[in-house]
Protein backbone atom coordinates (compact mmCIF):
# COMPACT_ATOMS: atom_id res chain seq x y z
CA UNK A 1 0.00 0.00 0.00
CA UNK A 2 2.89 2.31 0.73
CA UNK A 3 4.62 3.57 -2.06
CA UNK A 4 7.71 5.02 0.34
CA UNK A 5 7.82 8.63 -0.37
CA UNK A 6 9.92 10.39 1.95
CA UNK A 7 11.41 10.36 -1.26
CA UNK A 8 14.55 8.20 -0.56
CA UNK A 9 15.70 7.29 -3.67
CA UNK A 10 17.51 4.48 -2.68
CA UNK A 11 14.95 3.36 -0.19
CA UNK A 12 12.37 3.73 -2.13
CA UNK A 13 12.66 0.72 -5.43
CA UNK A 14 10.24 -1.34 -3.60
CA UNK A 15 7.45 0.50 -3.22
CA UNK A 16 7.16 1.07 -6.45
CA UNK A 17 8.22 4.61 -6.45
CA UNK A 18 10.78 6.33 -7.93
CA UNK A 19 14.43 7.29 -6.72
CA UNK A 20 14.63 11.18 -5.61
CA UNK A 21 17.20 13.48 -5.08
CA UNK A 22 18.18 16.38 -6.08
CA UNK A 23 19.45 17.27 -9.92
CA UNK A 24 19.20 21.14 -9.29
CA UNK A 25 20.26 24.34 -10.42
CA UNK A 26 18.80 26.48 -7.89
CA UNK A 27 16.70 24.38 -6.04
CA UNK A 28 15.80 20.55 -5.03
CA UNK A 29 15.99 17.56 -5.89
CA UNK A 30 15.77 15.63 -9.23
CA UNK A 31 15.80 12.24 -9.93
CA UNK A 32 16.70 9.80 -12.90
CA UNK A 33 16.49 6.15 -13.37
CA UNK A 34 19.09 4.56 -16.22
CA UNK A 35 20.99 1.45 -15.64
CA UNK A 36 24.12 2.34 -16.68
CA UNK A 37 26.87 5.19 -18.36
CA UNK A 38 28.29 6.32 -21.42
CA UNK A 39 32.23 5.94 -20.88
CA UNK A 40 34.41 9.11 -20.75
CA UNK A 41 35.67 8.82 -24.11
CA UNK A 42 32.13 9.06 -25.32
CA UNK A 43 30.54 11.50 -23.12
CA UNK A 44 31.35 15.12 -23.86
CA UNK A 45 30.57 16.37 -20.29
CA UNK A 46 33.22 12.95 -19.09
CA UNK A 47 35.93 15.17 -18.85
CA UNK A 48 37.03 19.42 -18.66
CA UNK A 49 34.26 21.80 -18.34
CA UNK A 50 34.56 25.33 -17.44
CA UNK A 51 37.91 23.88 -15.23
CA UNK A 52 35.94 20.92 -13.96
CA UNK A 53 36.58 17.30 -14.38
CA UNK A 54 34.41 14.94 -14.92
CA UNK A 55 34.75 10.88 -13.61
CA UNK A 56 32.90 8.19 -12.27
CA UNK A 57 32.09 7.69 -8.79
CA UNK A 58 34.21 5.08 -6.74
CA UNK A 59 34.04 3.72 -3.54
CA UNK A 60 37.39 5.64 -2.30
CA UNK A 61 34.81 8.95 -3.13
CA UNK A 62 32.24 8.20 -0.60
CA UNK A 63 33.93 10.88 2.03
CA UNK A 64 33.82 13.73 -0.67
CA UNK A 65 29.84 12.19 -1.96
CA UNK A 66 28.61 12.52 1.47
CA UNK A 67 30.22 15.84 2.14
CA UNK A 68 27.90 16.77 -1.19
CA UNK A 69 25.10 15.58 0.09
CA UNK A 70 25.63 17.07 3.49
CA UNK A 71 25.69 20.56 1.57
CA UNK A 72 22.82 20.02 -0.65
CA UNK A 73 20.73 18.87 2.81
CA UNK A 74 21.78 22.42 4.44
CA UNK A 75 20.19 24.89 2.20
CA UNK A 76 17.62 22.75 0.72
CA UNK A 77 16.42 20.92 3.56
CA UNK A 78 14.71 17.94 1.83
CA UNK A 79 15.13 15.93 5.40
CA UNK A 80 17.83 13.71 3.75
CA UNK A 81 20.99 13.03 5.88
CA UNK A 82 22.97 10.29 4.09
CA UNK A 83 26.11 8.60 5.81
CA UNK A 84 28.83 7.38 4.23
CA UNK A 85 27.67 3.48 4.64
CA UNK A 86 24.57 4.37 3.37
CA UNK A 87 26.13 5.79 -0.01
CA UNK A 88 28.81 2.22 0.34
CA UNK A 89 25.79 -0.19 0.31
CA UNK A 90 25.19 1.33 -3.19
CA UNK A 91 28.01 -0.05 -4.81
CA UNK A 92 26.43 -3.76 -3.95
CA UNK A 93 23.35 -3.04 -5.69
CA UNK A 94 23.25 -5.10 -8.58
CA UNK A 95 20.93 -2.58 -10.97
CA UNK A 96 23.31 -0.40 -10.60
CA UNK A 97 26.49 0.35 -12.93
CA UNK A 98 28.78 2.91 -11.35
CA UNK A 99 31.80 2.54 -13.87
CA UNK A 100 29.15 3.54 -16.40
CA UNK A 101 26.59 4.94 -14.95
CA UNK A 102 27.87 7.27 -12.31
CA UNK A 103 29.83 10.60 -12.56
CA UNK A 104 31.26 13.48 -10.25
CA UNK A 105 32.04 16.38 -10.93
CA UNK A 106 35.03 18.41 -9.82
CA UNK A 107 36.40 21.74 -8.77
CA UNK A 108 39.81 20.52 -7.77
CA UNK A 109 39.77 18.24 -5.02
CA UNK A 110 36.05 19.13 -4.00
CA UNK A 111 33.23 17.63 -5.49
CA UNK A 112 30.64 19.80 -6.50
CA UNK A 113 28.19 18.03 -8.76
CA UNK A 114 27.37 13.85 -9.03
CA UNK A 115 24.88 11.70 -11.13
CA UNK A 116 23.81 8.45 -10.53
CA UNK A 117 21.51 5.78 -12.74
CA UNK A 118 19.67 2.43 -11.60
CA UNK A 119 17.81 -0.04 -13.81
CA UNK A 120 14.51 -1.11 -13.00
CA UNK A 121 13.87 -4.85 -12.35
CA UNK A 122 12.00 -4.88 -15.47
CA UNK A 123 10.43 -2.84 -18.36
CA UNK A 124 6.91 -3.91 -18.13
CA UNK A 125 6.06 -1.84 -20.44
CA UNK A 126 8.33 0.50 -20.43
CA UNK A 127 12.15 1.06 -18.63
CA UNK A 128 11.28 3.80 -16.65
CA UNK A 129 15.09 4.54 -15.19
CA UNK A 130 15.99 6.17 -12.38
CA UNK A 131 17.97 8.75 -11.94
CA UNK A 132 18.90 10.87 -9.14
CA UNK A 133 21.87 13.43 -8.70
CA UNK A 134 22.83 16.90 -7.55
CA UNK A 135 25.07 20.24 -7.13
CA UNK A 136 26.85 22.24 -4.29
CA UNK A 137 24.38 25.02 -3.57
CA UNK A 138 27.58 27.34 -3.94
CA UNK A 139 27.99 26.06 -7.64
CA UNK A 140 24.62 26.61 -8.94
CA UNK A 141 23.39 29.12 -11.35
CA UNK A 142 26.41 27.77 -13.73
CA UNK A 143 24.50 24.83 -15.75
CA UNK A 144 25.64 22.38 -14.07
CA UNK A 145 22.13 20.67 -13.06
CA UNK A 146 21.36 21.10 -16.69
CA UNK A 147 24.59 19.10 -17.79
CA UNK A 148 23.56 16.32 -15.59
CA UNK A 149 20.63 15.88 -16.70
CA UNK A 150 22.19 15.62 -20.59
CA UNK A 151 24.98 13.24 -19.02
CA UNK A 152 21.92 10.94 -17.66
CA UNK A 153 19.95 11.01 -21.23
CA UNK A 154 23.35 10.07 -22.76
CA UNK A 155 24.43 7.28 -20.40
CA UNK A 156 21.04 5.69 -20.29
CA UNK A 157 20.43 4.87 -23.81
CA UNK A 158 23.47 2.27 -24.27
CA UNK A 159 22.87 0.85 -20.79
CA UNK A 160 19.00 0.26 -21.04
CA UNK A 161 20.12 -1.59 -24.66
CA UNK A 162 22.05 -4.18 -23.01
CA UNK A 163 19.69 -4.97 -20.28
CA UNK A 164 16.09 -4.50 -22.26
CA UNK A 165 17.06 -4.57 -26.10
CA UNK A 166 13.94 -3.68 -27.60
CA UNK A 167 12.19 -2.33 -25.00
CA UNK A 168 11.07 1.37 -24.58
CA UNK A 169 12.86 3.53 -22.21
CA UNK A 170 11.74 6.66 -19.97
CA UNK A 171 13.73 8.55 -17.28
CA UNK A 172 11.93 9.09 -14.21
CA UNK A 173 12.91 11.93 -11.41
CA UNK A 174 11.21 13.38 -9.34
CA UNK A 175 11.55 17.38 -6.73
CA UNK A 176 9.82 18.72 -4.31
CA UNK A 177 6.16 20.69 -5.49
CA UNK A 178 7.97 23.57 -3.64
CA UNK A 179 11.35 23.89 -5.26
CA UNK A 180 10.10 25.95 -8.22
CA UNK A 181 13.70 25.83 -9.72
CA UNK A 182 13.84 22.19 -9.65
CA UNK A 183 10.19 22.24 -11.37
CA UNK A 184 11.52 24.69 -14.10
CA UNK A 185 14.78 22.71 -15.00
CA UNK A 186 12.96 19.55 -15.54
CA UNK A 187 10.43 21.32 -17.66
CA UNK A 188 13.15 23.00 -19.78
CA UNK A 189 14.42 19.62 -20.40
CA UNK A 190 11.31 18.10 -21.64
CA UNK A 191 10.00 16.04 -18.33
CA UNK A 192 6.36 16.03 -17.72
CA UNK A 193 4.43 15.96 -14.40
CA UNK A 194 3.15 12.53 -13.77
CA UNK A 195 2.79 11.78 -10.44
CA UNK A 196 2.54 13.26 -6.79
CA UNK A 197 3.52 11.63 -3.44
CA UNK A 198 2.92 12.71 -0.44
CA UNK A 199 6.09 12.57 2.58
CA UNK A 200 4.02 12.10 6.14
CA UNK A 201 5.46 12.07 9.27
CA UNK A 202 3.91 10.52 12.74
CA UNK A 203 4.89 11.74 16.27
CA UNK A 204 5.36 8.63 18.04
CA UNK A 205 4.53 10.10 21.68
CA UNK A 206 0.72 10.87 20.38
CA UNK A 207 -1.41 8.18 21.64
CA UNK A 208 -1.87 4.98 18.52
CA UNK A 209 -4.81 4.14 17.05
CA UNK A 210 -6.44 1.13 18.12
CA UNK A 211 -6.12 -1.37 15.21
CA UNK A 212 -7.55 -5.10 15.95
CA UNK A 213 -5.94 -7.87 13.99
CA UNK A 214 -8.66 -9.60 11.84
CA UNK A 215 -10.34 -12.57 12.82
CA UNK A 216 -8.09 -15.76 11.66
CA UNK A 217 -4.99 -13.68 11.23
CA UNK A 218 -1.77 -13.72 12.95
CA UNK A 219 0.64 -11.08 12.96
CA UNK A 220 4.80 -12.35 13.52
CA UNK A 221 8.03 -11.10 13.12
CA UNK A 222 10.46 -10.66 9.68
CA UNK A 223 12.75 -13.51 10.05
CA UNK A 224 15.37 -14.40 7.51
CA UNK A 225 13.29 -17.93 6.41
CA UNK A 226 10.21 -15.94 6.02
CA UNK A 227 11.81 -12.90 3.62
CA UNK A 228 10.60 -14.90 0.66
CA UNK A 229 7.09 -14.88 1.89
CA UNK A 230 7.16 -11.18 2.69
CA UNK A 231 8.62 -10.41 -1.18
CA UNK A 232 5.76 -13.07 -2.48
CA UNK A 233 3.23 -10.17 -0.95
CA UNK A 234 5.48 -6.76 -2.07
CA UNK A 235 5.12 -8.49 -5.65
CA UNK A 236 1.43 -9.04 -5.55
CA UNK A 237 0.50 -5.97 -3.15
CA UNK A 238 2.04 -3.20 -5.88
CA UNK A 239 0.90 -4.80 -9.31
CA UNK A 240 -1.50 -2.43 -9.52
CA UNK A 241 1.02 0.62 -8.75
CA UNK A 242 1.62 3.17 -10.49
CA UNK A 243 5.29 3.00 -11.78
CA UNK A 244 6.18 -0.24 -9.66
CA UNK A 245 8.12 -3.28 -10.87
CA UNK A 246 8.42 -6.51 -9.28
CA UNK A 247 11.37 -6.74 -6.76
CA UNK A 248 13.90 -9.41 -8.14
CA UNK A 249 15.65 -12.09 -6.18
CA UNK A 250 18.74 -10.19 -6.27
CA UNK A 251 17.44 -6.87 -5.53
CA UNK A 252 15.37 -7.74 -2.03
CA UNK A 253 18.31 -9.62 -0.92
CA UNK A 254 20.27 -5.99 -1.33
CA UNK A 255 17.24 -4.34 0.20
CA UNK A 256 17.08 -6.37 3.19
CA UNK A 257 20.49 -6.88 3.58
CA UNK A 258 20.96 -2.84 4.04
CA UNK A 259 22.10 -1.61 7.47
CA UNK A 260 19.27 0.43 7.80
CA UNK A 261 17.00 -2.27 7.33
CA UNK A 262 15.32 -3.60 10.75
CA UNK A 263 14.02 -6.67 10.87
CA UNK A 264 12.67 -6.43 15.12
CA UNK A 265 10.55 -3.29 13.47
CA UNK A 266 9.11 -5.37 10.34
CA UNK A 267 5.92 -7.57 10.61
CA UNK A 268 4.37 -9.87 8.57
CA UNK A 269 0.35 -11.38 8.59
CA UNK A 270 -0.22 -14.57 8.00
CA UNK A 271 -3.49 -16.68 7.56
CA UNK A 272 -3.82 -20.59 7.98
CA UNK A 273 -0.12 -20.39 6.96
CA UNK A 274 -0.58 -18.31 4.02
CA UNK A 275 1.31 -14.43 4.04
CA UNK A 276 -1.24 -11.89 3.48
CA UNK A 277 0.38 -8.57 4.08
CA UNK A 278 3.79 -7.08 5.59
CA UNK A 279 5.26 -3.85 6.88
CA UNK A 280 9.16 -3.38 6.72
CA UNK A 281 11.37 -0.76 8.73
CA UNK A 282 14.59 1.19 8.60
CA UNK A 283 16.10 2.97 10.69
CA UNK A 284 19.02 5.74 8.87
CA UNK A 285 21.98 6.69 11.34
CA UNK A 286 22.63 9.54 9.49
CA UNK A 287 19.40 10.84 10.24
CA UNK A 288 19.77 10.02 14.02
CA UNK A 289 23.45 11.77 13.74
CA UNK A 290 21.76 15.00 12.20
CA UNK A 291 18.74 15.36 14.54
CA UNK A 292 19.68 13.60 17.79
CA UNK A 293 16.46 11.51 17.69
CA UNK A 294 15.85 8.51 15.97
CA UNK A 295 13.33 7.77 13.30
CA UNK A 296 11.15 4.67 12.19
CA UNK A 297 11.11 5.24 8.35
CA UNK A 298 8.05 2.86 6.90
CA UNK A 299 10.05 1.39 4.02
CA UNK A 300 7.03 -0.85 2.89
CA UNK A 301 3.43 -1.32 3.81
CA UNK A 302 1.51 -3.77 1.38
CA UNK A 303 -1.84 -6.62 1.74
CA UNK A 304 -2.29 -9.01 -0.89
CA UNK A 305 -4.55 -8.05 -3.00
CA UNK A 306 -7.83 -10.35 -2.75
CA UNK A 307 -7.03 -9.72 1.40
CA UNK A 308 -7.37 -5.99 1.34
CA UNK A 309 -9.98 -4.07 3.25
CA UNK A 310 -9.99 -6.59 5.99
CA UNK A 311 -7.95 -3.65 8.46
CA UNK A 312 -4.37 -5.95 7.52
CA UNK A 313 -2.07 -3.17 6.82
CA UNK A 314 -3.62 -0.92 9.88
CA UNK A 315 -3.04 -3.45 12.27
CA UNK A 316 0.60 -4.55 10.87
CA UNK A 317 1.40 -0.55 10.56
CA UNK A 318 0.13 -0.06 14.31
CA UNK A 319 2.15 -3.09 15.71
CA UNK A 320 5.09 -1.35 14.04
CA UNK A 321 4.25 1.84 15.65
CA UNK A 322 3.89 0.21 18.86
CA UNK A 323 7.13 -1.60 18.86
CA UNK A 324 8.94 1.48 16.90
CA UNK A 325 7.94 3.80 20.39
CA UNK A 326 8.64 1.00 22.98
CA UNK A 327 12.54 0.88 21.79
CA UNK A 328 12.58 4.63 22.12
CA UNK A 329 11.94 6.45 18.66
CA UNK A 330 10.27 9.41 18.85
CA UNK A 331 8.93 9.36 14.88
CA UNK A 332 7.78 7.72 11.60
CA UNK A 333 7.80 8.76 8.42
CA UNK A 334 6.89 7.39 4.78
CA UNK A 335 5.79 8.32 1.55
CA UNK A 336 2.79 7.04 -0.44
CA UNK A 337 1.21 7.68 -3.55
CA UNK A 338 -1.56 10.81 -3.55
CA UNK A 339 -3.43 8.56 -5.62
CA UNK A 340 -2.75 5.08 -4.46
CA UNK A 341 -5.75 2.34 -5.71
CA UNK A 342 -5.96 1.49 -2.45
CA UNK A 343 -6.71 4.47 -0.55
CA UNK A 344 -3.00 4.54 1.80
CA UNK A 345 -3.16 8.01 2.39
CA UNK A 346 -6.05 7.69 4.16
CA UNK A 347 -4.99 4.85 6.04
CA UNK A 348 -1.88 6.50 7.33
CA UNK A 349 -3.90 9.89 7.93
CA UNK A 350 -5.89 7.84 10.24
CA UNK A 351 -2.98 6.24 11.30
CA UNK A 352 -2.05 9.71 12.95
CA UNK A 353 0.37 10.21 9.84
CA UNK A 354 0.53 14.26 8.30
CA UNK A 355 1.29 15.60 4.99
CA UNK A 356 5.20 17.13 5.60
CA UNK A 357 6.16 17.50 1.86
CA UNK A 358 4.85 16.70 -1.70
CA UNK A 359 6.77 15.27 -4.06
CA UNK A 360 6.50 15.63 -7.92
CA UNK A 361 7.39 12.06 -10.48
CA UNK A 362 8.87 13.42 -13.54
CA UNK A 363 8.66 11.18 -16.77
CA UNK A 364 10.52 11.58 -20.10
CA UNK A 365 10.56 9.37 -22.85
CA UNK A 366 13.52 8.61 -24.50
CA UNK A 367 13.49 5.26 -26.79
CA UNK A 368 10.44 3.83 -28.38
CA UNK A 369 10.25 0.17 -28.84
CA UNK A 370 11.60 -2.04 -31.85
């Protein structure tokens, strides 16, 4: 049901939602999906621009990529505080290509500017690629933004080739509804509005709602033997969703394998033995470094489909609540589709949840099919 919004682009591929950061020349985020890069022999921004350089991403750059980001957060204030594990995990995800489908951008020794592509699982029917990127808020106004975006068009096309030949293509991003320069640089680059998604946040010392668990079901914990079971639902819950793709094998074994992922905080509902709906937690130390209290983020909410309106999903997202505030957090947050088929942002409004942000999907197409 949730569609995680906060928008955490790398949180975020299971819900069925896009990746979002920040691709900006004066403003907030924006976000791209491509699986891979053009190399720098190829790519006329892959090298000196203006006295930048130009290079892929590597591990070794995840001090100077999180000082970025730390920058970026500070004047734009999109609630994103990314550590330096969080941006290391990346490198082990297997839809994404950071030889060829990563680049940062230089002023000396400082990075000032990065771009970063992920495939989807599939293109059913269309690869809609994610993209997400960004620039120092002291190097803006010089067309950088604009640049990445090109660099992200150019990379894409050769990397969605190998992994979908034949297949249509799309980049997705996605900024904030109140970052008109974000808004106005995706526009110029021919993105339309396509989407909205709403980032809600819960105080966790305001009494729950009460939320019974339905006759005949039983509500446990995420254990490693029953992660298959809980993807099983994710697959089934978000057919219906806009813009989601089924998670693979490979990529919910990245997923849950993430430090922030936390498996006491995750539930799953089961009926005469049969899995009928989940909710999954993280918990991001960066955030808990940046505001000095800790967060439950929602990652994933989701009920079968033939089990919904049966009050599933409120009493798994309640029993995460409940457990979330006994081990001392003092919030939740998630994201979820303003127009979800199943109604979720009601759910979580009665849930307590409020609308913090709204976030804008951006779609461009870029390759029709053979």
């Amino acid at each position: 049901m949730s569609v995680a919004s906060r928008v955490r682009a790398r949180r975020q591929r299971f819900t069925g939602v896009r990746e979002v950061t920040r691709v900006t020349e004066g403003g907030r985020g924006v976000v791209n999906p491509l699986p891979g890069v053009i190399g720098m022999e190829h790519n006329p921004h892959m090298g000196s621009d203006a006295g930048f350089s130009w290079r892929p991403i590597t591990a070794e750059q995840t001090p100077a990529w999180a000082a970025l980001l730390a920058a970026i957060e500070a004047v734009d204030r999109e609630n994103e505080h990314v550590g330096e594990q969080e941006l290391l995990e990346d490198f082990s995800d297997p839809y994404c290509d950071f030889e060829r489908g990563s680049v940062a951008v230089y002023d000396g020794p400082v990075m000032v500017g990065y771009g970063h592509l992920t495939a989807r699982t599939a293109a059913d029917p269309v690869h809609e690629m994610w993209q997400r990127g960004g620039v120092h808020p002291d190097y803006r106004g010089r067309g950088l933004g604009g640049q990445l975006l090109d660099w992200a068009e150019q990379a894409a096309v050769p990397l969605h080739r190998e992994r979908y030949p034949g297949r249509p293509l799309a980049l997705s991003g996605s900024c904030l509804s109140r970052n008109a320069g974000a808004v106005a640089l995706f526009a110029a680059h021919g993105y339309r509005q396509s989407r909205w998604f709403c980032g809600m946040t819960r105080d966790l010392s305001v009494a729950l709602p009460d939320a019974a668990v339905p006759a005949g079901v039983q509500i446990v914990g995420f254990t490693a033997e029953r992660s298959q079971d809980a993807r099983l639902v994710r697959n089934d819950a978000f057919r219906d969703h806009w813009g989601s793709t089924e998670a693979s094998a490979e990529s919910w074994a990245h997923f849950t394998g993430q430090q922030a992922f936390r498996p006491a905080l995750s539930f799953l509902a089961y009926a005469q033995g049969r899995p009928l709906g989940i909710v999954l937690g993280q918990e991001y130390d960066g955030d808990t470094q940046a505001t000095g209290k800790r967060d439950l983020y929602i990652a994933l909410v989701g009920t079968r489909r033939g089990e919904r309106k049966r009050g599933v999903a409120s009493a798994l997202l309640v029993r995460a609540l409940t457990a979330a505030r006994s081990a001392g957090f003092a919030t939740a947050s998630l994201g979820v589709d303003a127009d979800s088929p199943t109604g979720a942002l009601g759910l979580y409004e009665r849930a307590g949840f409020v609308v913090q942000d709204t976030w804008i999907a951006q779609l461009k197409p870029l390759v029709e099919a053979v």
